[in-house]
Protein backbone atom coordinates (compact mmCIF):
# COMPACT_ATOMS: atom_id res chain seq x y z
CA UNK A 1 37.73 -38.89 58.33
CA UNK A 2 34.10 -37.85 58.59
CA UNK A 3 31.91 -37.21 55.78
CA UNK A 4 30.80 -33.87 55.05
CA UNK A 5 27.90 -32.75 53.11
CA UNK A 6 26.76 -29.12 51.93
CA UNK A 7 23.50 -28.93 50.82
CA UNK A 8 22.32 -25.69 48.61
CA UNK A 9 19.35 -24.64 46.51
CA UNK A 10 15.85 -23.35 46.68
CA UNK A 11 14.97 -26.00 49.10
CA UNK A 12 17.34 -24.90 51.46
CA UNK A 13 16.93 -21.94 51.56
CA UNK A 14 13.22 -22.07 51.56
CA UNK A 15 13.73 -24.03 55.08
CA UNK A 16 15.94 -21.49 56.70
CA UNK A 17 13.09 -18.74 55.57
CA UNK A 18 10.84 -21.32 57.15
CA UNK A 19 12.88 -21.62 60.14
CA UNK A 20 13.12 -18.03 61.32
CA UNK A 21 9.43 -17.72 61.11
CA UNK A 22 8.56 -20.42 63.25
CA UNK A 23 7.67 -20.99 66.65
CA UNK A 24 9.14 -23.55 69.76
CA UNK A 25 8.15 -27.00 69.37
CA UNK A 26 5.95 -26.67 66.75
CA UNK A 27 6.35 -28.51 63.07
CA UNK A 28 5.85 -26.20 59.94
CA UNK A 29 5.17 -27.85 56.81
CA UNK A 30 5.60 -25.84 53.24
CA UNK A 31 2.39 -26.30 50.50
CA UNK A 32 4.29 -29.08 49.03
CA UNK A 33 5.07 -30.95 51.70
CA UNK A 34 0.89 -30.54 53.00
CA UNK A 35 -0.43 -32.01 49.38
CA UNK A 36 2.26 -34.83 49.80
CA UNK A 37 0.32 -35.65 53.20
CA UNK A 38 -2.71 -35.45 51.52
CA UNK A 39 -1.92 -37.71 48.56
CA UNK A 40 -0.70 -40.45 51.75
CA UNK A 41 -4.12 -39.88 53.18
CA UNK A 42 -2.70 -37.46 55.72
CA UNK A 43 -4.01 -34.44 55.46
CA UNK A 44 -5.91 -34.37 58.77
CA UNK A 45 -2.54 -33.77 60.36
CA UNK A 46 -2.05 -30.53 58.92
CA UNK A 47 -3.72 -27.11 59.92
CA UNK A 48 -2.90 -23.99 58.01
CA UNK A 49 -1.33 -20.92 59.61
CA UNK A 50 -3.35 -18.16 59.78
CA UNK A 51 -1.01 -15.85 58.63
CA UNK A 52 1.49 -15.99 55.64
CA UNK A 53 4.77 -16.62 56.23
CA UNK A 54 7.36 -13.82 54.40
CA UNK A 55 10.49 -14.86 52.75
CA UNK A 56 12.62 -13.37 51.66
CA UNK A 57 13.65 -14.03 47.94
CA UNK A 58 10.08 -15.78 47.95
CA UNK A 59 7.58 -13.11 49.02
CA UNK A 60 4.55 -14.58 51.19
CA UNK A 61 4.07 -17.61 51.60
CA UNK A 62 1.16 -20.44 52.80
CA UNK A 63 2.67 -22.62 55.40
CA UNK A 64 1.02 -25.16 57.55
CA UNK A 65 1.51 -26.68 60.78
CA UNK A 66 1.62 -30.58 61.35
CA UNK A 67 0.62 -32.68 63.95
CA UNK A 68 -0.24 -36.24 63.43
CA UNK A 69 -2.06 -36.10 66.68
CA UNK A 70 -4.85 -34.14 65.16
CA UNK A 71 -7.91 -35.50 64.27
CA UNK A 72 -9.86 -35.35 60.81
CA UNK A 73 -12.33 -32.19 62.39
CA UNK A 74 -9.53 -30.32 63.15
CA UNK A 75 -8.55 -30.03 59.22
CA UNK A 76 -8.93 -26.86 57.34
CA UNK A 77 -8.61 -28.28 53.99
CA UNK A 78 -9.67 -31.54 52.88
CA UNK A 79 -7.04 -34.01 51.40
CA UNK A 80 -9.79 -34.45 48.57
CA UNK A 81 -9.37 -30.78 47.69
CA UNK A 82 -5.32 -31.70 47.13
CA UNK A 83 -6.26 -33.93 44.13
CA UNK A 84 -7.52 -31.25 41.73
């Protein structure tokens, strides 16, 4: 017999929010998960949306888009900023 796992809660559901408002073959990152790259020393692989993303149950929301092929010029916000 397989395992089976149901997952619920705010993270969740945040990600299916996340999900409906993003676009093919592109990575979107919540706030959280862009101060976590920063704290690695990441944060030059992020680039925030320009617009908010709305969910619902959440209201807008600041997403960003990763990828760790970007270089540090192409950052928006510092990883230093994060640390405040």
């Amino acid at each position: 017999q397989k395992a089976r796992f149901q997952l619920f809660g705010d993270t969740v559901n945040t990600t299916a929010r996340m999900e409906s408002n993003g676009l093919p073959g592109r990575i979107q990152a919540s706030e959280a998960t862009f101060k976590a790259l920063g704290k690695l020393g990441k944060g030059h692989w992020a680039r925030k949306r320009d617009e908010l993303v709305q969910a619902k149950g959440k209201g807008k929301m600041q997403t960003y888009w990763v990828d760790p092929k970007m270089s540090d010029a192409s950052t928006i916000e510092s990883a230093s900023s994060l640390e405040s």
